[in-house]
PDB file of N, CA and C in Angstrom:
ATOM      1  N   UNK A   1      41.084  45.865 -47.421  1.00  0.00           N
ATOM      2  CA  UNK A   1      40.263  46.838 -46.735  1.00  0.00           C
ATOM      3  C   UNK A   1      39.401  46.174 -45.647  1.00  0.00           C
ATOM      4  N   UNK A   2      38.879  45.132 -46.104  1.00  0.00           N
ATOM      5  CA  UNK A   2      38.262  44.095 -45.133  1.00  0.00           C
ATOM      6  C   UNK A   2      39.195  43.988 -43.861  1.00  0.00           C
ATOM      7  N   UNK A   3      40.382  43.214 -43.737  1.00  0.00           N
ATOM      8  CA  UNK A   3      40.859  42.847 -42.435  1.00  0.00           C
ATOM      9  C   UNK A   3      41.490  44.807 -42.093  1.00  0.00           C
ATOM     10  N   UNK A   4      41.490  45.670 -42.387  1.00  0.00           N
ATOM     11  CA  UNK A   4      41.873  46.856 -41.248  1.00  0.00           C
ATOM     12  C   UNK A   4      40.226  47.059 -41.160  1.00  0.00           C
ATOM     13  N   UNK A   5      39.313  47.219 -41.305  1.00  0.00           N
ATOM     14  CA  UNK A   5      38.254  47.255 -41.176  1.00  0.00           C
ATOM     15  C   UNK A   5      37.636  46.454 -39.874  1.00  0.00           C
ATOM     16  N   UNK A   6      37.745  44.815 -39.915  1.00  0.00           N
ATOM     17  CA  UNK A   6      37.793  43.978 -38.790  1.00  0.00           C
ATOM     18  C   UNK A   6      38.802  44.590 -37.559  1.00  0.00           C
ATOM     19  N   UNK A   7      40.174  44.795 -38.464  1.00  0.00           N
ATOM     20  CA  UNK A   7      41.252  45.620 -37.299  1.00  0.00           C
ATOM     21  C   UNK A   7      40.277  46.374 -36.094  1.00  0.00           C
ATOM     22  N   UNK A   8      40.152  46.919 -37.117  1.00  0.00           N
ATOM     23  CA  UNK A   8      39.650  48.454 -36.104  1.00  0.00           C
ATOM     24  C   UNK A   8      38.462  48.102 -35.316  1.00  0.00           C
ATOM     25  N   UNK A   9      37.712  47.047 -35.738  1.00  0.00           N
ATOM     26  CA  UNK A   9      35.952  46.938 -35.103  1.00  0.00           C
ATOM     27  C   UNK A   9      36.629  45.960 -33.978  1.00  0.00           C
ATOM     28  N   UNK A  10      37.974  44.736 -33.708  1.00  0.00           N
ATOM     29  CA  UNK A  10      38.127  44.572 -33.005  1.00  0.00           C
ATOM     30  C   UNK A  10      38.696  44.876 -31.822  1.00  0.00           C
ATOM     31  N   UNK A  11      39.383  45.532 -31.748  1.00  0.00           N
ATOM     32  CA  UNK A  11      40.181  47.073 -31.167  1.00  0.00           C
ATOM     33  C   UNK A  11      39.357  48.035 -30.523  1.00  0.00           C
ATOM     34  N   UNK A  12      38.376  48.177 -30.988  1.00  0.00           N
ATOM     35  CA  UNK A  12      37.348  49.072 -30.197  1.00  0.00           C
ATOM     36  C   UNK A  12      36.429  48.317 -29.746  1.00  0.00           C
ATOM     37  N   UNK A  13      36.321  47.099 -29.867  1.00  0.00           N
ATOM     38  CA  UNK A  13      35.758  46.032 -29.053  1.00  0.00           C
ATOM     39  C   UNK A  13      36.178  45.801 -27.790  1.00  0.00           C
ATOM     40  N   UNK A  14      37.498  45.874 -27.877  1.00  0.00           N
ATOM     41  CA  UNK A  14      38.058  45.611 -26.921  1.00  0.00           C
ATOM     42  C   UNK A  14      38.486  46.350 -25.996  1.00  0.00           C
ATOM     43  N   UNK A  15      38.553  47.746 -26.215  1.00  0.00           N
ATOM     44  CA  UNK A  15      38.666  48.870 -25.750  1.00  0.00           C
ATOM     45  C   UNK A  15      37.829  49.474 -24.894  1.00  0.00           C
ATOM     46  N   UNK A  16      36.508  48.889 -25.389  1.00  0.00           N
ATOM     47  CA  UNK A  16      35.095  49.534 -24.752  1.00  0.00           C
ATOM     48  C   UNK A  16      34.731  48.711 -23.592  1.00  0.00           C
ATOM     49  N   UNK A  17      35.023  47.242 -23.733  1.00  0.00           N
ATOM     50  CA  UNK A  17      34.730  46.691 -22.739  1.00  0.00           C
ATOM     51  C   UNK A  17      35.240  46.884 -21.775  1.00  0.00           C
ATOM     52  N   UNK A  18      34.348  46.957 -20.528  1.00  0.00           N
ATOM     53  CA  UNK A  18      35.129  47.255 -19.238  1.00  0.00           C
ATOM     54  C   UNK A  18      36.212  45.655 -18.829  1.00  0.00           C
ATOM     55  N   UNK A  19      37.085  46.375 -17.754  1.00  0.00           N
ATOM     56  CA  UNK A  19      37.741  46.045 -17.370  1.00  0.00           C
ATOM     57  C   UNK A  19      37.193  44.845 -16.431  1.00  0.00           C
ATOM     58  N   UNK A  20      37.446  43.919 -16.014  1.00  0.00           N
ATOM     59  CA  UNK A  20      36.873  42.767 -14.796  1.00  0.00           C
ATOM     60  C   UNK A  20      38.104  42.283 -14.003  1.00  0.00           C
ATOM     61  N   UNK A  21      37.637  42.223 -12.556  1.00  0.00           N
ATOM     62  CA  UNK A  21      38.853  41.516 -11.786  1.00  0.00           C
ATOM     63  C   UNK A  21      38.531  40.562 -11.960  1.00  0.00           C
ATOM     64  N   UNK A  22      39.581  39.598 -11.543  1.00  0.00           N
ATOM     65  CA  UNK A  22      39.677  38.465 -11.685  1.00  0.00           C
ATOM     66  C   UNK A  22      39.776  37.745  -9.711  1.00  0.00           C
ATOM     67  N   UNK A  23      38.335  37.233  -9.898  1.00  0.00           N
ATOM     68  CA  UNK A  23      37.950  36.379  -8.713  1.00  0.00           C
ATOM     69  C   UNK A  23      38.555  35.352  -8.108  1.00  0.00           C
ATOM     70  N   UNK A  24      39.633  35.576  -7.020  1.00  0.00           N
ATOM     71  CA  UNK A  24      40.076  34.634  -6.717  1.00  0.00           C
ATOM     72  C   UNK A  24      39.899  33.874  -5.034  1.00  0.00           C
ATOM     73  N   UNK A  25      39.555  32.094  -5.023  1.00  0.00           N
ATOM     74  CA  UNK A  25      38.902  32.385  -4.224  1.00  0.00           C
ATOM     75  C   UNK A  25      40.215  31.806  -2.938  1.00  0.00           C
ATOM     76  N   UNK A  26      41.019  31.975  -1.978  1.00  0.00           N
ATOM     77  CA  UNK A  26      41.957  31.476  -1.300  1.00  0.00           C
ATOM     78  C   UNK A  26      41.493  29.618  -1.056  1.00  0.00           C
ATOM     79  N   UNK A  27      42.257  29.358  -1.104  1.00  0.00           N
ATOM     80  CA  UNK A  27      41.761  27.605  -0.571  1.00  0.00           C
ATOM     81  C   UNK A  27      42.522  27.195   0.410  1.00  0.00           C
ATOM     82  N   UNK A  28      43.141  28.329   1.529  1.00  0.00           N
ATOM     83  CA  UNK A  28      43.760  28.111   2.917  1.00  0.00           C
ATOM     84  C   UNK A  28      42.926  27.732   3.329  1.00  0.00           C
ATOM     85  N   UNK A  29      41.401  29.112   3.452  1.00  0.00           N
ATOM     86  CA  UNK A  29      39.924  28.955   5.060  1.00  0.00           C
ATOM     87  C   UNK A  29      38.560  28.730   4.028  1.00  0.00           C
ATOM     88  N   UNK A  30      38.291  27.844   5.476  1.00  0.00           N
ATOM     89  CA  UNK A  30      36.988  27.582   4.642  1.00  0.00           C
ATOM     90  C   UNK A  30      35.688  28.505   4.332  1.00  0.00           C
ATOM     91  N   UNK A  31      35.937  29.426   5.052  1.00  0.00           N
ATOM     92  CA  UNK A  31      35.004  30.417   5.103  1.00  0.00           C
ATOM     93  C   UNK A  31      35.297  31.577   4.151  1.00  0.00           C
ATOM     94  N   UNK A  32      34.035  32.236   3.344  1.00  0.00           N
ATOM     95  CA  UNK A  32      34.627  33.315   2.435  1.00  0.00           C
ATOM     96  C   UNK A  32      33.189  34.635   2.812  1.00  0.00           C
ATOM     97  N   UNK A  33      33.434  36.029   2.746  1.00  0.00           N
ATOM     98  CA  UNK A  33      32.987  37.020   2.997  1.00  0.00           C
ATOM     99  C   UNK A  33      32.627  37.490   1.416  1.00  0.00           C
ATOM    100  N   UNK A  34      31.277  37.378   0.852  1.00  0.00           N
ATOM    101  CA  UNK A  34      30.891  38.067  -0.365  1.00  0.00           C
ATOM    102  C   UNK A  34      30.394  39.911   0.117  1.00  0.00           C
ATOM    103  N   UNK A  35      30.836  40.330  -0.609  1.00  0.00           N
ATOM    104  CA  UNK A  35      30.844  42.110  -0.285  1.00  0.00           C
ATOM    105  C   UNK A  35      30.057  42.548  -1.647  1.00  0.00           C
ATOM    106  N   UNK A  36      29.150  43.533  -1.255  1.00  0.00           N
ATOM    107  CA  UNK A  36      28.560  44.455  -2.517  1.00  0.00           C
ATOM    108  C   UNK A  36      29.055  46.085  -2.084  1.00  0.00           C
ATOM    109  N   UNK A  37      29.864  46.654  -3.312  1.00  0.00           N
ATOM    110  CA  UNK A  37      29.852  47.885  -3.488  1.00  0.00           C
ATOM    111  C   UNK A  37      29.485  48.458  -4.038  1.00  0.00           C
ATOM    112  N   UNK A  38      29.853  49.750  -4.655  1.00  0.00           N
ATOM    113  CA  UNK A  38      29.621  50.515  -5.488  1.00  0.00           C
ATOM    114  C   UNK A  38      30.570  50.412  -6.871  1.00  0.00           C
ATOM    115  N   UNK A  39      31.539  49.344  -6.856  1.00  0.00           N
ATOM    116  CA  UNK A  39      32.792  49.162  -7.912  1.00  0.00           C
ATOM    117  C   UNK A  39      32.278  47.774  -8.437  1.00  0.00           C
ATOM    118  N   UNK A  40      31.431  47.183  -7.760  1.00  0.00           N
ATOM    119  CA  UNK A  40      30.835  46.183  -7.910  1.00  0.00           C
ATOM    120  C   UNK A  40      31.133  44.694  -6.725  1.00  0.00           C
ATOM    121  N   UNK A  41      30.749  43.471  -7.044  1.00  0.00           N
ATOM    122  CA  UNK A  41      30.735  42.110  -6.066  1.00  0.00           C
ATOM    123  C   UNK A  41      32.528  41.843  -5.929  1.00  0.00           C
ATOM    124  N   UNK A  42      32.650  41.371  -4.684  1.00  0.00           N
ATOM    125  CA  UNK A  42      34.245  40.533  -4.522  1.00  0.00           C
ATOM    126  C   UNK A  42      34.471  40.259  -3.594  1.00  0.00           C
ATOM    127  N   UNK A  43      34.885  38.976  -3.242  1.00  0.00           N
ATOM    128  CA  UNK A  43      34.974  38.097  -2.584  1.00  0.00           C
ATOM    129  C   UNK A  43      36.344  37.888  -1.761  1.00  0.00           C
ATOM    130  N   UNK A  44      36.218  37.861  -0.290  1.00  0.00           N
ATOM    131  CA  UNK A  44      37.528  37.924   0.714  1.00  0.00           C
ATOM    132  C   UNK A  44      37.095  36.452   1.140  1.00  0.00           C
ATOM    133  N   UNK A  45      38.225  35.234   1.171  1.00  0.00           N
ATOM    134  CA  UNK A  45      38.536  34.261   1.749  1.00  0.00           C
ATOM    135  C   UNK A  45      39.201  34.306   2.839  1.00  0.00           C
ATOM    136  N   UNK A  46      39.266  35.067   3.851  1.00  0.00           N
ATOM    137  CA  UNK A  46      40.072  34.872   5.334  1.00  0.00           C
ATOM    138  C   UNK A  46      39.582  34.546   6.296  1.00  0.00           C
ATOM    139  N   UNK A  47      38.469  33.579   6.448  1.00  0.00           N
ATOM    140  CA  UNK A  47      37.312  33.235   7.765  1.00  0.00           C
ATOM    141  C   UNK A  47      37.553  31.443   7.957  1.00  0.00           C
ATOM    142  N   UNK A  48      38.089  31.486   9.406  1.00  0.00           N
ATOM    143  CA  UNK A  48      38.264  30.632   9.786  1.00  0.00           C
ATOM    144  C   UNK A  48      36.765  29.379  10.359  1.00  0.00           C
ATOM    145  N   UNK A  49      35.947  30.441  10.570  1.00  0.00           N
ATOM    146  CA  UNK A  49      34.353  30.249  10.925  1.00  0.00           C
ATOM    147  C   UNK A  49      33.279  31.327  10.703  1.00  0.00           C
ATOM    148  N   UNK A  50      32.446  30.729  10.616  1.00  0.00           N
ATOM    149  CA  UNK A  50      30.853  31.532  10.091  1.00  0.00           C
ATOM    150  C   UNK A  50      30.585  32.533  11.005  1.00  0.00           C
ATOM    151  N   UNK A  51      31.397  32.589  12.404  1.00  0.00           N
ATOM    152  CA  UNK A  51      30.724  33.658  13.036  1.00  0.00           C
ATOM    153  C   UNK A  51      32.009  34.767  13.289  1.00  0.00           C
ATOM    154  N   UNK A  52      33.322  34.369  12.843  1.00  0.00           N
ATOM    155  CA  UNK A  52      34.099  34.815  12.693  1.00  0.00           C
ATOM    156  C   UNK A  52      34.273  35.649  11.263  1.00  0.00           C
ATOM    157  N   UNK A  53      33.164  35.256  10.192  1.00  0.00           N
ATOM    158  CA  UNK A  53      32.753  36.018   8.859  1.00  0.00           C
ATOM    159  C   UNK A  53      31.426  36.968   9.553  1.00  0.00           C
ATOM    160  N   UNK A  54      30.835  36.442  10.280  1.00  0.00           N
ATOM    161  CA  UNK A  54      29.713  37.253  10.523  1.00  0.00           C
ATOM    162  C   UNK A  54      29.530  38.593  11.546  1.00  0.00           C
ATOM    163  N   UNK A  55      30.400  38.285  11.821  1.00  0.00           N
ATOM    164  CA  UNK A  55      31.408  39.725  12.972  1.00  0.00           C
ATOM    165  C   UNK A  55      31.704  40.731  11.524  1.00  0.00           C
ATOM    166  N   UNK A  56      32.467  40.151  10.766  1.00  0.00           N
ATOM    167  CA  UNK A  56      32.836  40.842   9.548  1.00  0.00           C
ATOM    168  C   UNK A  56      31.705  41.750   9.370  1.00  0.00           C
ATOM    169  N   UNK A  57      30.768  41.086   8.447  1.00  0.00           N
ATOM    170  CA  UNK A  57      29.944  41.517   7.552  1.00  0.00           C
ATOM    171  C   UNK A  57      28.881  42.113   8.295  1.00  0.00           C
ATOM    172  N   UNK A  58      29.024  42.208   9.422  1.00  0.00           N
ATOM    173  CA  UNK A  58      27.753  43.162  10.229  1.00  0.00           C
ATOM    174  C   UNK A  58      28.021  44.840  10.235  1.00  0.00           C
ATOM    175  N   UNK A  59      26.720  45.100   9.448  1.00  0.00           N
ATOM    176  CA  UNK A  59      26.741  46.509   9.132  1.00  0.00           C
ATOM    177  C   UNK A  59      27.434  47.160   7.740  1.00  0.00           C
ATOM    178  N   UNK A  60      27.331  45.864   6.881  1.00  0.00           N
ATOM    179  CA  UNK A  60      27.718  46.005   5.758  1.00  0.00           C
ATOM    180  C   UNK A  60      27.200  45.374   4.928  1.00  0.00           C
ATOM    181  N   UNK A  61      26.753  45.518   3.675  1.00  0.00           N
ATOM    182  CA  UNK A  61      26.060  44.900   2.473  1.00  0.00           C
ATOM    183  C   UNK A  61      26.863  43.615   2.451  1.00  0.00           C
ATOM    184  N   UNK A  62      26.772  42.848   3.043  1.00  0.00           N
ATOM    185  CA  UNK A  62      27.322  41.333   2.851  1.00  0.00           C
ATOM    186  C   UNK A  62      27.109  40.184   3.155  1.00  0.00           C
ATOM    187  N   UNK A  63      27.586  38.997   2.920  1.00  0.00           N
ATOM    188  CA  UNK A  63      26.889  37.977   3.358  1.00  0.00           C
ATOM    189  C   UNK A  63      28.010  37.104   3.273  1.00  0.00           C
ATOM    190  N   UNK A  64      28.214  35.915   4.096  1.00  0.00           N
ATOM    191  CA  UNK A  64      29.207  34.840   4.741  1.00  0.00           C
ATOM    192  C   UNK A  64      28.726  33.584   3.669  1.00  0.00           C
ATOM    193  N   UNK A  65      29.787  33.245   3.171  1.00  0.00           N
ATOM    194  CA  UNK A  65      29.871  31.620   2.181  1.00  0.00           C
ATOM    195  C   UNK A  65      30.305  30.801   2.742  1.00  0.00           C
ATOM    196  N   UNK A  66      30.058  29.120   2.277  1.00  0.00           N
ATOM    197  CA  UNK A  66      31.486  28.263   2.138  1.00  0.00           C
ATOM    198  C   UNK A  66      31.998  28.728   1.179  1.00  0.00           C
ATOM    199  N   UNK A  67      33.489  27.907   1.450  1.00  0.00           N
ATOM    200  CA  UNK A  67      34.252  28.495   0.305  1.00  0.00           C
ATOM    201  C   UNK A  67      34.258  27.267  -0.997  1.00  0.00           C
ATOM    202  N   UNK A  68      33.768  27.185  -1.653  1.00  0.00           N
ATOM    203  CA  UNK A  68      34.353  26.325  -2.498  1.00  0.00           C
ATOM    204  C   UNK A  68      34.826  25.235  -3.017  1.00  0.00           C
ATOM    205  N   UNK A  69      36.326  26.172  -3.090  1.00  0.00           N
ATOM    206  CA  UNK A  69      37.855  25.934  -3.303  1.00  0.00           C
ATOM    207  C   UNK A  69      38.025  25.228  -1.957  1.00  0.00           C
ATOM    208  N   UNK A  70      38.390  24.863  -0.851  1.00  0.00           N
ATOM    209  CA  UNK A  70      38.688  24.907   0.825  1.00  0.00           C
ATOM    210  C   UNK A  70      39.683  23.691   0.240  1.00  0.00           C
ATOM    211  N   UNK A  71      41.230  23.696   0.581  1.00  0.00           N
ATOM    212  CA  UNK A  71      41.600  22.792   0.431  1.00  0.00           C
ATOM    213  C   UNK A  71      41.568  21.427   1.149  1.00  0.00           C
ATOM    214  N   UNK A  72      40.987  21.766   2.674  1.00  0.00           N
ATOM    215  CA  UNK A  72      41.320  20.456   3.337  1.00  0.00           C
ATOM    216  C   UNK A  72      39.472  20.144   3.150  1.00  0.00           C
ATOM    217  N   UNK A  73      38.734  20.588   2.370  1.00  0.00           N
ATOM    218  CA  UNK A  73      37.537  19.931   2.563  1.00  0.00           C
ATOM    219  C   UNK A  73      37.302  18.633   2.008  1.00  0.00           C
ATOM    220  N   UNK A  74      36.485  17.598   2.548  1.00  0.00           N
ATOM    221  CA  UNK A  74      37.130  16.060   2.583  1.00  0.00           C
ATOM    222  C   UNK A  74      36.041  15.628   2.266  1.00  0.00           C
ATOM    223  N   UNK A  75      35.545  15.313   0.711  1.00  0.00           N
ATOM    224  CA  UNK A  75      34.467  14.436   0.115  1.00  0.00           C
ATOM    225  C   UNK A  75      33.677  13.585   1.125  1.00  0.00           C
ATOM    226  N   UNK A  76      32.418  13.547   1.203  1.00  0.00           N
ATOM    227  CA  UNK A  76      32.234  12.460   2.818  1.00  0.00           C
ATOM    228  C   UNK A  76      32.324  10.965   1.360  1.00  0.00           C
ATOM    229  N   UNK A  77      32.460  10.162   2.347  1.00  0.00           N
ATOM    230  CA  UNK A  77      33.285   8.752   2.316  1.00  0.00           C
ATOM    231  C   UNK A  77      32.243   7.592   2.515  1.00  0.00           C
ATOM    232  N   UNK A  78      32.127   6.722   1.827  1.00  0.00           N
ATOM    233  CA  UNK A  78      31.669   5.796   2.088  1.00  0.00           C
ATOM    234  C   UNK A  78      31.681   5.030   3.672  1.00  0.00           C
ATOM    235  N   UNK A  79      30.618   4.896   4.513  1.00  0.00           N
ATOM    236  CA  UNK A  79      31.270   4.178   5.673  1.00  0.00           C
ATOM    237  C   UNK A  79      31.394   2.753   5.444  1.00  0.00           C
ATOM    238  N   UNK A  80      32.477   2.244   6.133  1.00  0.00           N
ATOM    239  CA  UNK A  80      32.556   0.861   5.476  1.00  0.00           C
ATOM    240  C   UNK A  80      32.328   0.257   7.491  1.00  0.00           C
ATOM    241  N   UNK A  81      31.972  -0.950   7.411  1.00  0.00           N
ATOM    242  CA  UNK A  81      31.585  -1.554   8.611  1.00  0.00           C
ATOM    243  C   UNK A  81      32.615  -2.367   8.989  1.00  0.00           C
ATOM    244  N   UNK A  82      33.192  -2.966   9.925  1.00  0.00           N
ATOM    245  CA  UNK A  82      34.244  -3.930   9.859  1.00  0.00           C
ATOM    246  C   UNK A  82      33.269  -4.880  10.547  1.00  0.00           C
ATOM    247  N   UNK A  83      33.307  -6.228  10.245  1.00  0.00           N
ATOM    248  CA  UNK A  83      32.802  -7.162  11.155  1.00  0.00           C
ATOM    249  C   UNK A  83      33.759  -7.628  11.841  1.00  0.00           C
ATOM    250  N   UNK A  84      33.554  -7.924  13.380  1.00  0.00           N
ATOM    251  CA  UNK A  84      34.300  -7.971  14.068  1.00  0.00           C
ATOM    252  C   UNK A  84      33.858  -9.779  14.551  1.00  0.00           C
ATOM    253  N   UNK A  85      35.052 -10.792  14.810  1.00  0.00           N
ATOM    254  CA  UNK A  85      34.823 -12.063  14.963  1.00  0.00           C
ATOM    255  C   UNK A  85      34.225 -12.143  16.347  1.00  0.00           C
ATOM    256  N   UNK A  86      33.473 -13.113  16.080  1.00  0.00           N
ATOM    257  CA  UNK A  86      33.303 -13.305  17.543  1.00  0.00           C
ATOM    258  C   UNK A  86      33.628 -14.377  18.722  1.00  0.00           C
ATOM    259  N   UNK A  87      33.854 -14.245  20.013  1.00  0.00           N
ATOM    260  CA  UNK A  87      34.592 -14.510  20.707  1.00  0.00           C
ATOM    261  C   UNK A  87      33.686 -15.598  22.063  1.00  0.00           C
ATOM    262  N   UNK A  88      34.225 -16.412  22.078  1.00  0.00           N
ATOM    263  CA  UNK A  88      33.606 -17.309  22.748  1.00  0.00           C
ATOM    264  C   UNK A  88      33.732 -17.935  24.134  1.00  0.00           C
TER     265      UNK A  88
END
């Protein structure tokens, strides 16, 4: 009686909870467009630049990101110095 009991309390657990998309963020552009609706927050990755997101989002509940994810974004690097010999 116990586990149809659990059955059922998990089942309507699961039932009740709403539904969620699943956030995905592109890692082509580096730029991403956060949007507020009425269905709720979600996120468009197609901005090549900040003012090319900001054209977007004008006149709309939104606001311009980095992205992330960005695949070609490039850890900054140690600078290393070369000494160069010198010449006489």
């Amino acid at each position: 009686m116990r586990i149809l009991a659990l059955a059922i309390l998990t089942l309507a657990t699961f039932s009740a909870a709403p539904s969620a998309r699943a956030q995905t963020y592109s890692p082509d552009y580096p730029v991403c467009l956060q949007v507020v609706s009425i269905d709720g927050e979600y996120i468009e990755c197609g901005y090549t630049s900040l003012a090319q997101c900001a054209q977007s989002a004008s006149g709309r509940p939104a606001w311009c990101i980095t992205n992330p994810y960005f695949a070609r974004a490039q850890v900054p690097r140690e600078r290393r110095y070369r000494r160069h010999p010198r010449v006489h």
